[in-house]
C-alpha atoms as a PDB file:
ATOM      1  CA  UNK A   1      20.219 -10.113  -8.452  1.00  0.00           C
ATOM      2  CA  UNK A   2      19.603 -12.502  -5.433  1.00  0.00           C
ATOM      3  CA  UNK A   3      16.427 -14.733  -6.090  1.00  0.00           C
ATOM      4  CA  UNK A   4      15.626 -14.436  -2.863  1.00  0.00           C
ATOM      5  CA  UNK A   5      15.140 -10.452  -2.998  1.00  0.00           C
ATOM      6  CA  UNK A   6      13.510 -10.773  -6.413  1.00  0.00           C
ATOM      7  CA  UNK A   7      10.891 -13.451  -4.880  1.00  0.00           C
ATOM      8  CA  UNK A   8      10.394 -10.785  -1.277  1.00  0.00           C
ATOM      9  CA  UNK A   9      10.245  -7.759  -4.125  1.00  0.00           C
ATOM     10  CA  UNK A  10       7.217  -9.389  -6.103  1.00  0.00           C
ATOM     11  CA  UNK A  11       5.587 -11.209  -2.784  1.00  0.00           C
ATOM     12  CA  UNK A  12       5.669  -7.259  -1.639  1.00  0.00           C
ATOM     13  CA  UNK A  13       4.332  -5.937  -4.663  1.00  0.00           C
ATOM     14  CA  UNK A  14       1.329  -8.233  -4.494  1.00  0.00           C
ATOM     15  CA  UNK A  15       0.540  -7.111  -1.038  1.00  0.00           C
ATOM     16  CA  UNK A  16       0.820  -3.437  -1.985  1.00  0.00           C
ATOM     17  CA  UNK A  17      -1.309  -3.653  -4.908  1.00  0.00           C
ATOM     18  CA  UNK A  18      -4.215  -5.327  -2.932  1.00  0.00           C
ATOM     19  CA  UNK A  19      -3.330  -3.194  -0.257  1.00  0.00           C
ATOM     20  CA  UNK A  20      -3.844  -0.175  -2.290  1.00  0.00           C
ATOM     21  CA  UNK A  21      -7.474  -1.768  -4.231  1.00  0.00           C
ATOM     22  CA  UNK A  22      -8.583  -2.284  -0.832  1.00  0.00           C
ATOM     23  CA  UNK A  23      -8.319   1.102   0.357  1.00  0.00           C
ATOM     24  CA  UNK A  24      -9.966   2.457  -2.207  1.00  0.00           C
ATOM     25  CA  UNK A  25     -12.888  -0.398  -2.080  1.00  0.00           C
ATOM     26  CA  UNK A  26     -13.459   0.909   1.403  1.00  0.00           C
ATOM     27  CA  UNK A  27     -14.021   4.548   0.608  1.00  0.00           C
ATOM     28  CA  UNK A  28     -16.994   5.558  -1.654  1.00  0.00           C
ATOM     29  CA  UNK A  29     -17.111   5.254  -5.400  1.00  0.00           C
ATOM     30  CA  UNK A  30     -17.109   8.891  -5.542  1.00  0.00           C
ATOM     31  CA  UNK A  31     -13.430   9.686  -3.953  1.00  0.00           C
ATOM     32  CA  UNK A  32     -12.491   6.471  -5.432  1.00  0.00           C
ATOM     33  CA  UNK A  33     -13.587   8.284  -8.970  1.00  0.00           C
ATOM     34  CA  UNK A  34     -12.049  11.704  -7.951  1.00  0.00           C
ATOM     35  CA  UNK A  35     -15.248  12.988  -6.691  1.00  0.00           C
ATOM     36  CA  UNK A  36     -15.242  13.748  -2.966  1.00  0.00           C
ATOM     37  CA  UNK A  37     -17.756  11.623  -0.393  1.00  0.00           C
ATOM     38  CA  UNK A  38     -18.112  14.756   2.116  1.00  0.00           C
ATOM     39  CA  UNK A  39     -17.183  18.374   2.650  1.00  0.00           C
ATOM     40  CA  UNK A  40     -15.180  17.877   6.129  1.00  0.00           C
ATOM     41  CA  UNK A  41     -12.686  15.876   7.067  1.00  0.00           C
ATOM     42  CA  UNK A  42     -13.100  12.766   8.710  1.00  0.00           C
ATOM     43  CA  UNK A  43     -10.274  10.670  11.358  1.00  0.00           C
ATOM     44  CA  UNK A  44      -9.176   7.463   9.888  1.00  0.00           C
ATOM     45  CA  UNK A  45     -11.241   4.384  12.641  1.00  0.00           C
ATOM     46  CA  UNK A  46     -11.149   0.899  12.827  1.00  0.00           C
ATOM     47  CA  UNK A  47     -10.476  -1.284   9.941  1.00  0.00           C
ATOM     48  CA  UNK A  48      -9.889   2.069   7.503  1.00  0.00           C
ATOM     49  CA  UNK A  49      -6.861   2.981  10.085  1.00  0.00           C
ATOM     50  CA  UNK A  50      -5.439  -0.286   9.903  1.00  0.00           C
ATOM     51  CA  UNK A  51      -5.260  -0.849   6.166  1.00  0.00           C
ATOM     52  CA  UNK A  52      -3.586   2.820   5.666  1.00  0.00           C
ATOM     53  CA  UNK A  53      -0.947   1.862   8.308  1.00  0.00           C
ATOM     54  CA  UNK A  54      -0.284  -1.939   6.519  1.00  0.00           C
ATOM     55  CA  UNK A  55      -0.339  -0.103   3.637  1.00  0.00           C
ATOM     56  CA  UNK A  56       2.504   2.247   4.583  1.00  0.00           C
ATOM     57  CA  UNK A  57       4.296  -0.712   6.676  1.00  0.00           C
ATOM     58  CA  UNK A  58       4.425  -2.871   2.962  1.00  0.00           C
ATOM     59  CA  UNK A  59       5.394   0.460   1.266  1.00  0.00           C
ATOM     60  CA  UNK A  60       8.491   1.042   3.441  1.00  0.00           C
ATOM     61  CA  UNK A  61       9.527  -2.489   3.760  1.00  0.00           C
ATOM     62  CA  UNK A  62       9.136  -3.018  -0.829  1.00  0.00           C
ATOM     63  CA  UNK A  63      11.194   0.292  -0.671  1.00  0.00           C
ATOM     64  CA  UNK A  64      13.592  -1.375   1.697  1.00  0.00           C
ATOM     65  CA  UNK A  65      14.239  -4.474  -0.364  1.00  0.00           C
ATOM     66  CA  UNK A  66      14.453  -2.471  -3.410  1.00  0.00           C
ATOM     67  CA  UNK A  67      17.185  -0.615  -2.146  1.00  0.00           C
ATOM     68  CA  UNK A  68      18.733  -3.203  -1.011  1.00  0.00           C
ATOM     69  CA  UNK A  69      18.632  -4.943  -4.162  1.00  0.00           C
ATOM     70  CA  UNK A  70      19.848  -2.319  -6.283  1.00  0.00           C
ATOM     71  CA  UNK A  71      22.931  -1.801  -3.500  1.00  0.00           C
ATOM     72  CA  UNK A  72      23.994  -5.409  -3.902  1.00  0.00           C
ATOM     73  CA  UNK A  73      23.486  -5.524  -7.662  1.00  0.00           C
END
């Protein structure tokens, strides 16, 4: 495999992991537990609604390079 894809694949995983941890550090112990914080839904704002979309940006893009990896294998 290309060292350069194995070095963007772990960088990526990194920033997905603490992408992930700080999600759920920004909801309440409860939901992060299973346990739910309210009983009605409530719109993603400010700082939550960016971290969900980096979060999905970094998923796609690891996906990406994993693919990629595994095509030029």
């Amino acid at each position: 495999m290309n060292p350069a894809l194995q070095l963007a694949q772990l960088i990526l995983a990194i920033i997905l992991i603490a992408a992930v941890l700080i999600q759920v550090r920004n909801s309440g112990m409860g939901s992060a537990l299973g346990g739910s914080d309210s009983s009605f839904f409530s719109a993603r704002r400010g700082i939550d609604r960016v971290t969900f979309n980096f979060t999905i940006f970094i998923s796609v893009l690891f996906f990406v390079v994993s693919a990629l990896a595994a095509l030029l294998q």
